[in-house]
Structures are given as C-alpha cells and as structure tokens.
Protein backbone atom coordinates (compact mmCIF):
# COMPACT_ATOMS: atom_id res chain seq x y z
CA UNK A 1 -5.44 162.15 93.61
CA UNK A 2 -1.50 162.57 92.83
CA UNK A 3 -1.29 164.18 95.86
CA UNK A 4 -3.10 161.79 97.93
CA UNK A 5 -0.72 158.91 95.99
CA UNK A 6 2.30 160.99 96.29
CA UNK A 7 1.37 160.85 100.47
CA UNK A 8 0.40 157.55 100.45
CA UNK A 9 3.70 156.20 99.01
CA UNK A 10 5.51 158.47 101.01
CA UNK A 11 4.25 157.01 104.23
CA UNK A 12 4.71 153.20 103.08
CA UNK A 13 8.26 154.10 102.23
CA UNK A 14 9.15 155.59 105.39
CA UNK A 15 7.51 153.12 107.33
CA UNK A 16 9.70 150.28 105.60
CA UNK A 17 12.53 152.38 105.99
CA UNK A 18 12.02 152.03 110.29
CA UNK A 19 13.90 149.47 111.65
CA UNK A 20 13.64 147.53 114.67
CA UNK A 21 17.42 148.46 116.29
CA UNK A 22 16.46 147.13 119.80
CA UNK A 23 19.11 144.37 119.24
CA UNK A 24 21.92 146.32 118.28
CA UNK A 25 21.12 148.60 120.81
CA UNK A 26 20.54 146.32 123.51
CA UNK A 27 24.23 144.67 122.46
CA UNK A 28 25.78 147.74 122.19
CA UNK A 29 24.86 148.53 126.08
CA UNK A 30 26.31 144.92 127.26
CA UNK A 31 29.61 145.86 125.36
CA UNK A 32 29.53 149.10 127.76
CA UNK A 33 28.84 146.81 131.04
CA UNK A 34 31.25 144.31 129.73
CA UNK A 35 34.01 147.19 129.12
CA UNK A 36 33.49 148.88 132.86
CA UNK A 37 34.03 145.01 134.27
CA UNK A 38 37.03 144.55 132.19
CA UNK A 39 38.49 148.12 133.05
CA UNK A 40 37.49 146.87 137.24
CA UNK A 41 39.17 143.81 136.32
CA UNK A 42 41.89 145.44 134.02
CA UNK A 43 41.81 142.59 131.91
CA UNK A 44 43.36 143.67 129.10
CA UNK A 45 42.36 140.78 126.28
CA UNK A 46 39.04 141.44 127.46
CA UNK A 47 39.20 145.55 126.68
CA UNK A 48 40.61 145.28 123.38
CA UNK A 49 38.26 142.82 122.57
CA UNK A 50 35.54 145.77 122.39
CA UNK A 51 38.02 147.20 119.31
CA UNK A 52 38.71 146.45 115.62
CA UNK A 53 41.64 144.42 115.34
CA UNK A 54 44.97 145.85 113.45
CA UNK A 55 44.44 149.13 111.50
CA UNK A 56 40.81 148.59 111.56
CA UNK A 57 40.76 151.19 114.53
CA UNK A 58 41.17 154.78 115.22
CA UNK A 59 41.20 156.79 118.81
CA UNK A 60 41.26 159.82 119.83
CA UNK A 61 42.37 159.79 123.28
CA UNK A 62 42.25 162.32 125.81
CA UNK A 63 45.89 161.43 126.97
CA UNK A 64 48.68 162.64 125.14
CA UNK A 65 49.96 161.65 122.16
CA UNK A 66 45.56 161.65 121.85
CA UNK A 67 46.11 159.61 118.72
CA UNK A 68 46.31 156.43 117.99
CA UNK A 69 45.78 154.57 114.52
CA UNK A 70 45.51 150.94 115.28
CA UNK A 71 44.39 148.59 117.75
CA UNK A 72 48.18 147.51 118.93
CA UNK A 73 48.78 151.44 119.37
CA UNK A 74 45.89 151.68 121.61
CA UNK A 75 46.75 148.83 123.88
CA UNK A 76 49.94 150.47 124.42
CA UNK A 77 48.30 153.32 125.65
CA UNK A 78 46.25 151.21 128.17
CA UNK A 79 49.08 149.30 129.24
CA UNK A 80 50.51 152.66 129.76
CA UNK A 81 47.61 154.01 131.54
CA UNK A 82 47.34 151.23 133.91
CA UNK A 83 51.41 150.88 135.21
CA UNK A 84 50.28 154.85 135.81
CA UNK A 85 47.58 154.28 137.60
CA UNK A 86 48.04 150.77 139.46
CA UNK A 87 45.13 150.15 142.10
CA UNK A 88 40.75 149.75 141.64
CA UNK A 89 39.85 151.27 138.60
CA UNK A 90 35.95 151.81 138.13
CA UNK A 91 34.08 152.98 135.08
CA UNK A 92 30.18 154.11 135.39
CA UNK A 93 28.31 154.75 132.10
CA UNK A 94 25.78 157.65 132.17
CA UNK A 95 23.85 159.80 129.29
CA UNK A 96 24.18 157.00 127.00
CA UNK A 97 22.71 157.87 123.23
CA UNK A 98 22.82 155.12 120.60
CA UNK A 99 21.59 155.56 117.32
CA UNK A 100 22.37 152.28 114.61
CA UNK A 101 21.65 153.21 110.64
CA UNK A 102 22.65 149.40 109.43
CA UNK A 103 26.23 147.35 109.79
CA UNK A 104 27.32 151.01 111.79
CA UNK A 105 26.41 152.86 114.77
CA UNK A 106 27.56 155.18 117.24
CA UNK A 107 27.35 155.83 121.17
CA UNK A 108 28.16 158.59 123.21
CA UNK A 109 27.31 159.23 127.29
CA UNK A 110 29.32 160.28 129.73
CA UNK A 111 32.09 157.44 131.75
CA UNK A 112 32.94 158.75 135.42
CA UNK A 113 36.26 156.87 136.05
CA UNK A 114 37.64 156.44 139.49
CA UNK A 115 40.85 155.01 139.29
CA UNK A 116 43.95 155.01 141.82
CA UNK A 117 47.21 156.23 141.24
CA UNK A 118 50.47 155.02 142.93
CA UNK A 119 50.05 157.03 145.99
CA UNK A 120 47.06 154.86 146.46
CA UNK A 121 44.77 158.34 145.99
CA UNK A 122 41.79 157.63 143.62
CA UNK A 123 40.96 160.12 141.10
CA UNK A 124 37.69 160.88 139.64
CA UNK A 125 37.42 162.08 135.94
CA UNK A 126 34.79 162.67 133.61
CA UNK A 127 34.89 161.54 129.97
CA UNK A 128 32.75 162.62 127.00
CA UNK A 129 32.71 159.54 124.94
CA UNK A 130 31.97 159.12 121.53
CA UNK A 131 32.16 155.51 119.65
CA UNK A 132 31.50 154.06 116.30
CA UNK A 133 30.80 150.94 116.03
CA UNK A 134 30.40 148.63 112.72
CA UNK A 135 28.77 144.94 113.14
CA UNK A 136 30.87 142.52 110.95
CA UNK A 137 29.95 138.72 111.24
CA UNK A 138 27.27 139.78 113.67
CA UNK A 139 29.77 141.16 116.29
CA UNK A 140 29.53 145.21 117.30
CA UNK A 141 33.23 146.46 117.37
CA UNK A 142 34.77 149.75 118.04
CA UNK A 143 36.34 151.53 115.01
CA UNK A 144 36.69 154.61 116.07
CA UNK A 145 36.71 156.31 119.77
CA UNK A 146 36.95 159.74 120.58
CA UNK A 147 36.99 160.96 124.52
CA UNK A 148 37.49 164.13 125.84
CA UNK A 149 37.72 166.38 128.23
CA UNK A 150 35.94 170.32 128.87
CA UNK A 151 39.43 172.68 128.76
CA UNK A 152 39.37 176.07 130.58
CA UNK A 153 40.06 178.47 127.66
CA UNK A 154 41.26 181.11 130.35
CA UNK A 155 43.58 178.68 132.37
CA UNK A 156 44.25 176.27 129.29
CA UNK A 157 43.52 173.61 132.00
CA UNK A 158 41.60 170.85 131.61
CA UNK A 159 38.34 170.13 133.87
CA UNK A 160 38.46 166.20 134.75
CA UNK A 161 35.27 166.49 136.64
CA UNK A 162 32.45 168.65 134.11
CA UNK A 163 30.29 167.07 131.61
C-alpha cells in the first residue's frame, strides 16, 4: 500500500507539474516571422525590438568581434552588417525546437539567410541559432543569442552553407 501511495502521488505530482506552453510557444514562433519581415524590411527598431533592452542582453555572434554584451552593442553590429551587405535580405526559419520551463525559454532551428552584398551578388548562409528568451510583463524577449557556423577543422574555414 506505500508503494501503491508512493505511485499514486507520484503521478498527481507530475501531472500538475505539465504545463500547457502552447502560448508561449505559439508567441515565440510569431517573434521568428516577425524577425525574418523586419530583417526583409531591415527595419531596425523593429529587430531590436525582439531583444532585452540595455545590458539585459548577451550575443554571441558569428561575425567578428562574436561578442556583444548589450542591446546598443548589438545594434551596432546590425547596422554594421547591413551598410555591408546593402540590397534584399531574406531570413527562412527551419528545424525550429522550443522548449518554455516558466518566465524562460529557449529556441534553436536553423535561419537560411540570403542577403546581397554591394556587388549586388546574394549570398546564402546557414545559421545554427540558439535563443533564450525570458517573458517579463507578458512580453517574450531575447536575452541571450548564440549563432554559429560548422568550421572546417582541416581548412580552419568556415562552411556558410551546412547545418
């Protein structure tokens, strides 16, 4: 019978410890569409909107310097990226894995960029993308990003179009 009891309140705790994530999930995904239209649009107010204001943020970049410890740092970078890179930019979200435990969560997938450098040339690369996110006031934001590239060890290069 302790057994039985110990298995019985086992199960009713795990069951209340399941919980419904849909809608964190489901907004997490719309800030991934909303991102890839910003980054077409290369509205920049609307792509940092995605991140934790001030220090609140940390990326790891796959661009050099590859760190960056707040949010003004990072928008830096994509001003950067974009005077680098001035024509149609297009970001498509694939392999996308979300798992939410409470006010954080975390996403990876894969983002195929296209973008178009100033010989009017696009380029295709592949990003492994990893975010956390934490919900404050109801709102998903970014507070930390990590994206990265496969590197040859033999050549040292790295491979902008592998998973």
């Amino acid at each position: 019978i302790i057994i039985m009891s110990g298995f019985l309140f086992a199960g009713i705790y795990s069951c209340r410890e399941k919980h419904d994530n849909t809608g964190a999930e489901a907004a997490i995904k719309k800030i991934y569409k909303q991102f890839s239209e910003a980054l077409a649009a290369k509205d920049m107010k609307k792509i940092m909107s995605f991140y934790a204001p001030g220090n609140n943020l940390i990326a790891f970049d796959a661009f050099i310097p590859q760190q960056y410890k707040s949010a003004a740092d990072y928008k830096k970078a994509y001003d950067d990226f974009f005077v680098a890179f001035p024509g149609p930019a297009k970001s498509v979200i694939s392999d996308m894995n979300i798992k939410v435990s409470g006010n954080l969560a975390y996403a990876s997938c894969i983002d195929k960029w296209t973008i178009t450098g100033t010989d009017n040339k696009p380029i295709d690369m592949i990003f492994r993308a990893t975010n956390v996110f934490e919900n404050t006031s109801g709102n998903w934001l970014i507070i930390h990003e990590h994206l990265s590239f496969p590197v040859d060890p033999v050549s040292g290069k790295a491979d902008y179009l592998s998973k």
